[in-house]
Protein backbone atom coordinates (compact mmCIF):
# COMPACT_ATOMS: atom_id res chain seq x y z
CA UNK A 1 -4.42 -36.63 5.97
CA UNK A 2 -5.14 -32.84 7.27
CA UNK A 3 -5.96 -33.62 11.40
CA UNK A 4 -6.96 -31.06 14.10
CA UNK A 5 -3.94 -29.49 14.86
CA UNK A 6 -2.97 -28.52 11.05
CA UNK A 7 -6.17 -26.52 10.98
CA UNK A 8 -5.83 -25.05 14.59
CA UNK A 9 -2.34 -24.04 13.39
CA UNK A 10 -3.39 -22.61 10.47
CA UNK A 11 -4.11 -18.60 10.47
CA UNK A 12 -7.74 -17.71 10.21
CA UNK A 13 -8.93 -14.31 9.87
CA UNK A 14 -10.25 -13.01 12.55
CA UNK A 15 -13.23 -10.53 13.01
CA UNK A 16 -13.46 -8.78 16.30
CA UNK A 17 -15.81 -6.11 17.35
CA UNK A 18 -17.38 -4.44 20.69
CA UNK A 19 -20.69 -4.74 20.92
CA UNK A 20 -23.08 -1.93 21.75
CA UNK A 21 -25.17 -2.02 25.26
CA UNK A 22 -28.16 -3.01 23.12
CA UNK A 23 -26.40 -5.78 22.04
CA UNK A 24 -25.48 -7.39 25.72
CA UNK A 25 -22.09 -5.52 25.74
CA UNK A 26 -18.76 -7.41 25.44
CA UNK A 27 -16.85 -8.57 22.50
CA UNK A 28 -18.16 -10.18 19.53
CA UNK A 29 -15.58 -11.97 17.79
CA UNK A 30 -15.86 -14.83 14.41
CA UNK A 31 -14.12 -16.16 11.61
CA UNK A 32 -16.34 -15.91 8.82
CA UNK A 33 -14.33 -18.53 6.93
CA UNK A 34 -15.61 -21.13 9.01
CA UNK A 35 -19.44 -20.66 9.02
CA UNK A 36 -20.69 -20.43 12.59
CA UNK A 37 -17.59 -20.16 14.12
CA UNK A 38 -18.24 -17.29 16.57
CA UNK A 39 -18.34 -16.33 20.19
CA UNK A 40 -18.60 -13.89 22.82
CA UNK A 41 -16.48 -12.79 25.82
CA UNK A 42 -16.79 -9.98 28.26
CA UNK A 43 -13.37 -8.78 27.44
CA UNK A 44 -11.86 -9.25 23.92
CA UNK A 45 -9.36 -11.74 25.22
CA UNK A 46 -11.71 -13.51 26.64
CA UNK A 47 -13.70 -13.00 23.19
CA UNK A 48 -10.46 -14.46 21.62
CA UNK A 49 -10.09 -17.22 23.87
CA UNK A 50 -13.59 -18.62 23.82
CA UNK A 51 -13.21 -18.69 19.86
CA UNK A 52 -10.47 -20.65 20.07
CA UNK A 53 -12.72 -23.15 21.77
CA UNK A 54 -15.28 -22.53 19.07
CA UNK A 55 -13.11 -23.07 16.11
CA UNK A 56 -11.44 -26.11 17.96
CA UNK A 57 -15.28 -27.48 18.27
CA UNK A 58 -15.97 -26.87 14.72
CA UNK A 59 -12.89 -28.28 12.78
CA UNK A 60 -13.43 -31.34 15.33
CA UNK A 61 -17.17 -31.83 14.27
CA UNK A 62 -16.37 -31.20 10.62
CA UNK A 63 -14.03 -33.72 10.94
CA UNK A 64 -15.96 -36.65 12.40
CA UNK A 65 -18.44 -35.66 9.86
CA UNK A 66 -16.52 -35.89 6.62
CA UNK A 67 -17.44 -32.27 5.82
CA UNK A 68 -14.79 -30.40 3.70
CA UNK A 69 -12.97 -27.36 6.23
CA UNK A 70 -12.31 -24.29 3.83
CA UNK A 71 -8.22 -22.98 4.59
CA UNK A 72 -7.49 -19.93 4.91
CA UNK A 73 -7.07 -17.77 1.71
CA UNK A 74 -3.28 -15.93 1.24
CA UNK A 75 -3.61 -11.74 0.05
CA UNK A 76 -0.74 -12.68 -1.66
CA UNK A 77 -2.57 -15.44 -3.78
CA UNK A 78 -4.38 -12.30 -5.63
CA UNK A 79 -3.43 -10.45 -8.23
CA UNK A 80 -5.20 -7.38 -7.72
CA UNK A 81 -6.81 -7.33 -11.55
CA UNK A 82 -10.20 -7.52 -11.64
CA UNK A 83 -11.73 -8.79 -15.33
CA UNK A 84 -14.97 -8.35 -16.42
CA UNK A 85 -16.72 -9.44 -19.92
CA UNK A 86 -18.83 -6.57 -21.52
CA UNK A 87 -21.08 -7.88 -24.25
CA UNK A 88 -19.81 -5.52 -27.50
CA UNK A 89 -23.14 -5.02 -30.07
CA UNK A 90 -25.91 -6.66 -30.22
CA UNK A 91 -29.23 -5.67 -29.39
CA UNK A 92 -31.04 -5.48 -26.05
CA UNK A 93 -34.80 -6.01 -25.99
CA UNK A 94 -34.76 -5.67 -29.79
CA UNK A 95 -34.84 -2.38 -29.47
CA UNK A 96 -31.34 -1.69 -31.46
CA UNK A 97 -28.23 -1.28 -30.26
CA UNK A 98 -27.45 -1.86 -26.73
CA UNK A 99 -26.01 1.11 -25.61
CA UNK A 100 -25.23 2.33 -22.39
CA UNK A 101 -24.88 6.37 -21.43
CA UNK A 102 -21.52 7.65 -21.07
CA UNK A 103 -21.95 8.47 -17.17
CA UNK A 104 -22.33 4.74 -16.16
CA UNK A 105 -20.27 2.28 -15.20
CA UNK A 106 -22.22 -0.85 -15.38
């Protein structure tokens, strides 16, 4: 069974930006993989730091729960294609051939 330190050790992505005067100033600074998972620092190592705590808090909760803690996703796991199904024919709205105009995409 996955425990607490496999997911600690595993590498998250990690969002990081500064946040504007309006905004309190600072560091804002989340891993969107793990919904919630965010915090706040003056600095951004101190940004970094208390969402280490954070995601430490939230793999521990989801734990005790039972709740199912996503991993991280690998770029290299992608192929870079991108498939899409066009429906060929047919009608659309019964009004005859469905037909798009050469300038569009989709």
């Amino acid at each position: 069974m996955k425990d607490l330190e496999y997911y600690m050790n595993l590498d998250y992505e990690i969002k990081l930006r500064k946040l504007s005067e309006e905004e309190g100033g600072g560091w804002f600074a989340e891993i969107s993989q793990l919904p919630g998972c965010m915090s706040d620092g003056e600095s951004y190592e101190e940004a970094l730091t208390n969402l280490n705590d954070a995601k430490r808090a939230w793999i521990e909760t989801s734990l005790e729960l039972g709740r199912p803690i996503p991993e991280p996703t690998n770029p290299e796991d992608f192929s870079g294609q991108l498939r899409t199904r066009i429906k060929t024919g047919g009608t659309h709205e019964s009004k005859g051939p469905f037909l798009l105009p050469a300038n569009r995409i989709n």
